[in-house]
PDB file of N, CA and C in Angstrom:
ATOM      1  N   UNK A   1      15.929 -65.092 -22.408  1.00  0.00           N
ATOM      2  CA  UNK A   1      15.916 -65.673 -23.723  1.00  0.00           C
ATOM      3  C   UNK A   1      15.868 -64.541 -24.745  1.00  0.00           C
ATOM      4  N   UNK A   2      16.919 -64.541 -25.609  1.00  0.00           N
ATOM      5  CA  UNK A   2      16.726 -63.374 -26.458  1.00  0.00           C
ATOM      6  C   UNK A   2      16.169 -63.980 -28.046  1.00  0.00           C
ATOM      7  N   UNK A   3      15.006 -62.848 -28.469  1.00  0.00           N
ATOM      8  CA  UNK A   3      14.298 -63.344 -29.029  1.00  0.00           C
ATOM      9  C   UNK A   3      14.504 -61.929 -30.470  1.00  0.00           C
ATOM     10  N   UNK A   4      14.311 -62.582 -31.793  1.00  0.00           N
ATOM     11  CA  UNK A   4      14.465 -61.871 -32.989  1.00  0.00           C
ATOM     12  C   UNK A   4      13.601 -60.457 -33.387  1.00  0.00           C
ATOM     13  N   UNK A   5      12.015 -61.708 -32.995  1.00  0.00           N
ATOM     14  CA  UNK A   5      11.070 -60.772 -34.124  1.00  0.00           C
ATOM     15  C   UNK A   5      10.165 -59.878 -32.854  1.00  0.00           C
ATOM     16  N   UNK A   6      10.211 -58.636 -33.128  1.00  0.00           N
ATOM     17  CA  UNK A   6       9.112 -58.239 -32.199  1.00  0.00           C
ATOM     18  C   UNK A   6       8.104 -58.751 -31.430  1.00  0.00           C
ATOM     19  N   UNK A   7       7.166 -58.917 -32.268  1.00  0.00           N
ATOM     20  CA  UNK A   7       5.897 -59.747 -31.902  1.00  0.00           C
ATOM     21  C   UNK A   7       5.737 -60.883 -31.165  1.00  0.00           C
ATOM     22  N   UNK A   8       6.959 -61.434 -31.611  1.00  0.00           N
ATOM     23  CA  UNK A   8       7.217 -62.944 -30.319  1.00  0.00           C
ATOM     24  C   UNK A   8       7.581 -62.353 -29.152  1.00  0.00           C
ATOM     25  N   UNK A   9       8.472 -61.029 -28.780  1.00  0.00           N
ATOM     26  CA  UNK A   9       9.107 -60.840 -27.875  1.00  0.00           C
ATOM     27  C   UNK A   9       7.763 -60.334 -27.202  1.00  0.00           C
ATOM     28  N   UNK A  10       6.989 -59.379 -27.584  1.00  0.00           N
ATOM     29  CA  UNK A  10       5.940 -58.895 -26.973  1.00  0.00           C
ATOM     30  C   UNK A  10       4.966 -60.076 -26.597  1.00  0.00           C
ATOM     31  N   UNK A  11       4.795 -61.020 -27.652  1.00  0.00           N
ATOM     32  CA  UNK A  11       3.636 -61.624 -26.604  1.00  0.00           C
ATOM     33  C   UNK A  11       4.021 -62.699 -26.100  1.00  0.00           C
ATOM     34  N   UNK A  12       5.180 -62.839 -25.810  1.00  0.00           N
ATOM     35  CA  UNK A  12       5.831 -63.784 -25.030  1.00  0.00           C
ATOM     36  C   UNK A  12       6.756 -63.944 -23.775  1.00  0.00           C
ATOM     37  N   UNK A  13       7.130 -62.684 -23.436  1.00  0.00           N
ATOM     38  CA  UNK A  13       7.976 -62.077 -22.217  1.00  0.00           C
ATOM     39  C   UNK A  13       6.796 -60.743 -22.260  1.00  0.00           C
ATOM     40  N   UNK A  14       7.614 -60.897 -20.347  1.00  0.00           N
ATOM     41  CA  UNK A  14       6.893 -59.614 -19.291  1.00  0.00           C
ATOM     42  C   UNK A  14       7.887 -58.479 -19.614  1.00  0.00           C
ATOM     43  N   UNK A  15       8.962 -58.772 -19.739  1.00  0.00           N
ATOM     44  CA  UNK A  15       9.820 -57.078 -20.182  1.00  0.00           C
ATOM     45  C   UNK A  15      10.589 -57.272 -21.477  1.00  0.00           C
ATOM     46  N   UNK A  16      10.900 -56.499 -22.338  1.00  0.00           N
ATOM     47  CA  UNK A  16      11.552 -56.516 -23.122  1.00  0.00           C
ATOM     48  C   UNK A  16      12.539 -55.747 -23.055  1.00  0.00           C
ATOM     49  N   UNK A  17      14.158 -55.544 -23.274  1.00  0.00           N
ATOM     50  CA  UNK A  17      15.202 -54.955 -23.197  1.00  0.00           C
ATOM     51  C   UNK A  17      15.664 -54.427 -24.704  1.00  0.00           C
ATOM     52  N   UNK A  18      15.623 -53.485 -25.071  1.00  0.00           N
ATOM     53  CA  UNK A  18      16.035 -52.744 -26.375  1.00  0.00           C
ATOM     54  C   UNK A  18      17.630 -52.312 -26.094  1.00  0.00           C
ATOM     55  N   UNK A  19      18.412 -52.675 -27.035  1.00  0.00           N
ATOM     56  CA  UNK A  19      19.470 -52.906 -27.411  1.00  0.00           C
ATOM     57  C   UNK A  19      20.319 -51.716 -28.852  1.00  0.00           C
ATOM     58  N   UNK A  20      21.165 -50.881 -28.707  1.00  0.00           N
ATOM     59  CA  UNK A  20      21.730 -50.344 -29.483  1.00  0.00           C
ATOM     60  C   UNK A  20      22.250 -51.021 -30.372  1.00  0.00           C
ATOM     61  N   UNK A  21      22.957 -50.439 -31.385  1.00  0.00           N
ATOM     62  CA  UNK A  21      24.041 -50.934 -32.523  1.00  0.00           C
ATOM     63  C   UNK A  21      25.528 -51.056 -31.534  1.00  0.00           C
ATOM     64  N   UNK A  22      26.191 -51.925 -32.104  1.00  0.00           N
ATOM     65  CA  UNK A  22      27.323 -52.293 -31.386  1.00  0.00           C
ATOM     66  C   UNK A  22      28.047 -50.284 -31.489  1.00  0.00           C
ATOM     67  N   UNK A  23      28.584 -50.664 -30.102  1.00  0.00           N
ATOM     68  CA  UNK A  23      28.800 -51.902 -29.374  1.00  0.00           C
ATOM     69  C   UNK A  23      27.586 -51.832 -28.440  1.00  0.00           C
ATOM     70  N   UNK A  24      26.975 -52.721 -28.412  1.00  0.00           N
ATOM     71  CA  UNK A  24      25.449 -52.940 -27.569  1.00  0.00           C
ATOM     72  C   UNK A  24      25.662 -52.091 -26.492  1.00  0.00           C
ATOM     73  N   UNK A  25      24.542 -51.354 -25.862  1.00  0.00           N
ATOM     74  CA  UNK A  25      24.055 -51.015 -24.713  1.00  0.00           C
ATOM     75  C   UNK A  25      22.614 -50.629 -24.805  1.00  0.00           C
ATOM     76  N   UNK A  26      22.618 -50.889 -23.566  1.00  0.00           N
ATOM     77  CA  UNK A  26      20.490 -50.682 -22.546  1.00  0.00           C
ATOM     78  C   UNK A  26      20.467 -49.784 -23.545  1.00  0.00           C
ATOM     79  N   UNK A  27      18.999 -49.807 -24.513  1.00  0.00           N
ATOM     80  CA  UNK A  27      18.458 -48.143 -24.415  1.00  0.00           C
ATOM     81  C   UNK A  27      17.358 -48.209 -23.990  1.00  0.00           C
ATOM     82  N   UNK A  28      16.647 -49.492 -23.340  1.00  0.00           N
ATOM     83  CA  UNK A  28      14.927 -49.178 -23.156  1.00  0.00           C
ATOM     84  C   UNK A  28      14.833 -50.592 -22.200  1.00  0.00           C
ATOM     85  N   UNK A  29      14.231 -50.597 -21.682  1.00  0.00           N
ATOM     86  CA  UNK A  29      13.578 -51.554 -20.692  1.00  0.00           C
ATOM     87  C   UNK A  29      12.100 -51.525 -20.595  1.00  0.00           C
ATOM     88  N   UNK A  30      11.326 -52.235 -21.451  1.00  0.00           N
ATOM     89  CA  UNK A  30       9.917 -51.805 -21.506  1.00  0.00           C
ATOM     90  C   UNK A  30       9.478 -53.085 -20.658  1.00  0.00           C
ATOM     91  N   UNK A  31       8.569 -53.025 -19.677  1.00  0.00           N
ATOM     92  CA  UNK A  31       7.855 -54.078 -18.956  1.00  0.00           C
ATOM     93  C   UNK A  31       6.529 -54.118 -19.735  1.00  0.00           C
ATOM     94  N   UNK A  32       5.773 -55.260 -20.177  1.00  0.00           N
ATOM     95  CA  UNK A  32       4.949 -55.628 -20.885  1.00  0.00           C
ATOM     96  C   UNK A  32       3.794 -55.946 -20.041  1.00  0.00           C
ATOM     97  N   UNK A  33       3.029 -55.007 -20.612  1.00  0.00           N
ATOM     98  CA  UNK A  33       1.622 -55.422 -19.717  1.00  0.00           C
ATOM     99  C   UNK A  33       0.488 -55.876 -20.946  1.00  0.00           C
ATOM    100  N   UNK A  34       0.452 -57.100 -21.095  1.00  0.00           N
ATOM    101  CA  UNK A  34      -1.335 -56.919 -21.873  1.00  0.00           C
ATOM    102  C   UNK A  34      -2.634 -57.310 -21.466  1.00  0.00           C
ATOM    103  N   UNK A  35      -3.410 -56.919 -21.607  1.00  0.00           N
ATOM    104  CA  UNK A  35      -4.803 -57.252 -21.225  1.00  0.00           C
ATOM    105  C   UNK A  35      -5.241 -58.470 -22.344  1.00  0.00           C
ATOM    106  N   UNK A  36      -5.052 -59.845 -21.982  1.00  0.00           N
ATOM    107  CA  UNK A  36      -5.400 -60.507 -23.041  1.00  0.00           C
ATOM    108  C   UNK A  36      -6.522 -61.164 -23.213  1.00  0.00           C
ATOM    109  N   UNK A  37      -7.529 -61.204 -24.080  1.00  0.00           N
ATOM    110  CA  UNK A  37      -8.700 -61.879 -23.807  1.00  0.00           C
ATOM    111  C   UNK A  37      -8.936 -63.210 -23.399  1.00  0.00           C
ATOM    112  N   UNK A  38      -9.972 -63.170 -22.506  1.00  0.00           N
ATOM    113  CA  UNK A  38     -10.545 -63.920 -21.551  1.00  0.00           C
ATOM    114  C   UNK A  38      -9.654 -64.256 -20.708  1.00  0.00           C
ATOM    115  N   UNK A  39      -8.618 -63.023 -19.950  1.00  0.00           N
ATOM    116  CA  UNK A  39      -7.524 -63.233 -19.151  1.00  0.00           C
ATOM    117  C   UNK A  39      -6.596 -64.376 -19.429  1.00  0.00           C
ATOM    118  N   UNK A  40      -6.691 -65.390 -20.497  1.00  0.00           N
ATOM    119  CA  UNK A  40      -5.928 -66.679 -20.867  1.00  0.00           C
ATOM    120  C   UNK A  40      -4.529 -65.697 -21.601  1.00  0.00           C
ATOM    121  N   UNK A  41      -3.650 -65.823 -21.056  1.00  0.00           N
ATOM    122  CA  UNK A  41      -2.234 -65.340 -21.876  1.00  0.00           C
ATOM    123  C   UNK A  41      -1.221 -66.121 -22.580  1.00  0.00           C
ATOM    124  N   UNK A  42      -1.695 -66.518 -23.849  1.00  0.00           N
ATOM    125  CA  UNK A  42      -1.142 -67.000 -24.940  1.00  0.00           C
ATOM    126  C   UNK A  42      -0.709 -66.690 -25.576  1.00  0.00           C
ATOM    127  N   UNK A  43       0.668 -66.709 -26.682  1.00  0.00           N
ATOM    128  CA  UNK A  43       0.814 -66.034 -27.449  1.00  0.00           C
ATOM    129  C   UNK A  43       0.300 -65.366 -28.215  1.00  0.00           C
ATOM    130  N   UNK A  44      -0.728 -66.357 -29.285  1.00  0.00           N
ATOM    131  CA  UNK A  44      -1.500 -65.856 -30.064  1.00  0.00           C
ATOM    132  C   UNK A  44      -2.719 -64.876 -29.917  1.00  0.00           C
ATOM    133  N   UNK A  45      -3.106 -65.374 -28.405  1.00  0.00           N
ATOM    134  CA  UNK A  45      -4.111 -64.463 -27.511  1.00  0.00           C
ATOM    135  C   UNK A  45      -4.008 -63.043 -27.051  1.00  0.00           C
ATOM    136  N   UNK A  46      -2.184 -63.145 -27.129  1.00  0.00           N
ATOM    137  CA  UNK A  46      -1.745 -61.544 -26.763  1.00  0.00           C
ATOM    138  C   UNK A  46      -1.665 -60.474 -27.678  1.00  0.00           C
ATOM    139  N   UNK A  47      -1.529 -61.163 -29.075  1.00  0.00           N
ATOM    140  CA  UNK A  47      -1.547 -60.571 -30.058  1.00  0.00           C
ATOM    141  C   UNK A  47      -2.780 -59.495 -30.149  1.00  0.00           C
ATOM    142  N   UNK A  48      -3.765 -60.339 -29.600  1.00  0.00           N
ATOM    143  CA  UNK A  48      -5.014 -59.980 -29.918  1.00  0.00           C
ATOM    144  C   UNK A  48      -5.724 -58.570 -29.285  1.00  0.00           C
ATOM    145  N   UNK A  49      -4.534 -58.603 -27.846  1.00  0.00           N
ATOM    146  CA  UNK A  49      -4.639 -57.279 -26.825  1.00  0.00           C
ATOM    147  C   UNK A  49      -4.601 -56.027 -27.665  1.00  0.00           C
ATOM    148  N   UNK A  50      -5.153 -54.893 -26.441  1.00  0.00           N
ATOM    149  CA  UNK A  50      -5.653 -53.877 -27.686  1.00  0.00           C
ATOM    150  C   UNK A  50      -3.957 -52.877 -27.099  1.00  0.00           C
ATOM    151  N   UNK A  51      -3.251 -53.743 -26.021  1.00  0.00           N
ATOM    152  CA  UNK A  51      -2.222 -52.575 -26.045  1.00  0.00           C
ATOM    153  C   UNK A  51      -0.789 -53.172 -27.310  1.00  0.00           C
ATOM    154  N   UNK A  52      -1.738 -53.976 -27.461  1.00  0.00           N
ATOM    155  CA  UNK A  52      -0.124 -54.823 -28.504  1.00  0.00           C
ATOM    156  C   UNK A  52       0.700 -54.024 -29.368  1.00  0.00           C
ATOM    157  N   UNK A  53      -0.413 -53.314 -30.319  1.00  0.00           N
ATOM    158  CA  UNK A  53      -0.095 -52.679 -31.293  1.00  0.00           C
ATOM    159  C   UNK A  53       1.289 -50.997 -30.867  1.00  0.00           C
ATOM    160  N   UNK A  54       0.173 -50.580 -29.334  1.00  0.00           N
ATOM    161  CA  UNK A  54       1.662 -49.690 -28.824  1.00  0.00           C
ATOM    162  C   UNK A  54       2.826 -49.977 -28.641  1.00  0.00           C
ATOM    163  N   UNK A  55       3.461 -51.185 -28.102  1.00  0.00           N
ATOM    164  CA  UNK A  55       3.940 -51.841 -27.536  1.00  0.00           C
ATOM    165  C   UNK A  55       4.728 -52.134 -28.859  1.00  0.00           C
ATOM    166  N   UNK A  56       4.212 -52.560 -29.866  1.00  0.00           N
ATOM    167  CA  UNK A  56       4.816 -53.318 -31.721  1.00  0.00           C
ATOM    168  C   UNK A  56       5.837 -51.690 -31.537  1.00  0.00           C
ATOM    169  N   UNK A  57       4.841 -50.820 -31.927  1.00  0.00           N
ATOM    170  CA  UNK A  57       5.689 -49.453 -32.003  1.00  0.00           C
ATOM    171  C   UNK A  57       6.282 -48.147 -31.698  1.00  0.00           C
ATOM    172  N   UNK A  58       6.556 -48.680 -29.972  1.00  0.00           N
ATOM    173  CA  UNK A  58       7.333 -48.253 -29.475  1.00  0.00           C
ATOM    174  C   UNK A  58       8.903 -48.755 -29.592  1.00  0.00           C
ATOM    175  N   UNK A  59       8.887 -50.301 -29.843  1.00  0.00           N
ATOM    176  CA  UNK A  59      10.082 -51.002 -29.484  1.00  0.00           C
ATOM    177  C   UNK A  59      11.064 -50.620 -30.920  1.00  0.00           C
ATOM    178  N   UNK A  60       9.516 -50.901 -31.891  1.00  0.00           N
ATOM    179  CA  UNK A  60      10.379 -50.653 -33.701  1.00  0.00           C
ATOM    180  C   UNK A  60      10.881 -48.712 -33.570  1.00  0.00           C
ATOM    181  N   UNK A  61      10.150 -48.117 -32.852  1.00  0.00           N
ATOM    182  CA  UNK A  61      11.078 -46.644 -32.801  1.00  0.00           C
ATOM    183  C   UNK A  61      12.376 -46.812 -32.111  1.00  0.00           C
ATOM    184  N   UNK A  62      12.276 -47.666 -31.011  1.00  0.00           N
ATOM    185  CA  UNK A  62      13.787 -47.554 -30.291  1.00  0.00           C
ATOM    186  C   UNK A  62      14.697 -47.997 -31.327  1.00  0.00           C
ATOM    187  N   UNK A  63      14.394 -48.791 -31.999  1.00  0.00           N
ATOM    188  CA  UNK A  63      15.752 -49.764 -32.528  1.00  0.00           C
ATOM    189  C   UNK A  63      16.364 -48.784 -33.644  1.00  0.00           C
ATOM    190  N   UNK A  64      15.796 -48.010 -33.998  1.00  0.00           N
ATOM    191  CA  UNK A  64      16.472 -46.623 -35.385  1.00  0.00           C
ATOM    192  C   UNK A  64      16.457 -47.685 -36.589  1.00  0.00           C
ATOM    193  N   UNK A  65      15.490 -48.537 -36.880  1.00  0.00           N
ATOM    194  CA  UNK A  65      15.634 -49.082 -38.202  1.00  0.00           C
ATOM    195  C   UNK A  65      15.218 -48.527 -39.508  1.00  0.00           C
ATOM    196  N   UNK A  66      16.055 -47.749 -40.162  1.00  0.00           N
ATOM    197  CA  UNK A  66      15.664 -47.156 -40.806  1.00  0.00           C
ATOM    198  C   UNK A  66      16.035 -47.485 -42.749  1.00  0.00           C
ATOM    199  N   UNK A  67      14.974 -47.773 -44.034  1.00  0.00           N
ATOM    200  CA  UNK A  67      14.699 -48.050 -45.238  1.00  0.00           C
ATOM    201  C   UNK A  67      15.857 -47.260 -46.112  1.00  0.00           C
ATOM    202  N   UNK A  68      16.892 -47.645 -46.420  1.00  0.00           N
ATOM    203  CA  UNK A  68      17.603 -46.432 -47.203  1.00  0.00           C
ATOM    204  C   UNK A  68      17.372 -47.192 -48.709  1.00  0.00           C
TER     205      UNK A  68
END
């Protein structure tokens, strides 16, 4: 299921696949691990993991989105 916004993708799938500018190809295959409290893995619950935040910004470095 391909999904938009970061944060859904992270706390909602076990791997995430990072994607170039066309013409698309692989650049990252990150497998998602979080420690989520009280082991219950919910979306909103994953958020809450303390690896989330690496995970937010590793994926936003792959993608080269960059403010001009």
């Amino acid at each position: 299921m391909p999904f938009v916004h970061i944060a859904e993708a992270i706390s909602m799938a076990d791997r995430v696949v990072v994607l170039s500018n066309r013409p698309a190809v692989v650049k990252d295959i990150i497998d998602i691990k979080l420690t989520c409290p009280n082991g219950v893995r919910t979306p909103m619950k994953c958020r809450e993991a303390p690896e989330f935040r690496h995970y937010f910004n590793k994926i936003w470095k792959e993608l080269d989105v960059h403010v001009k």
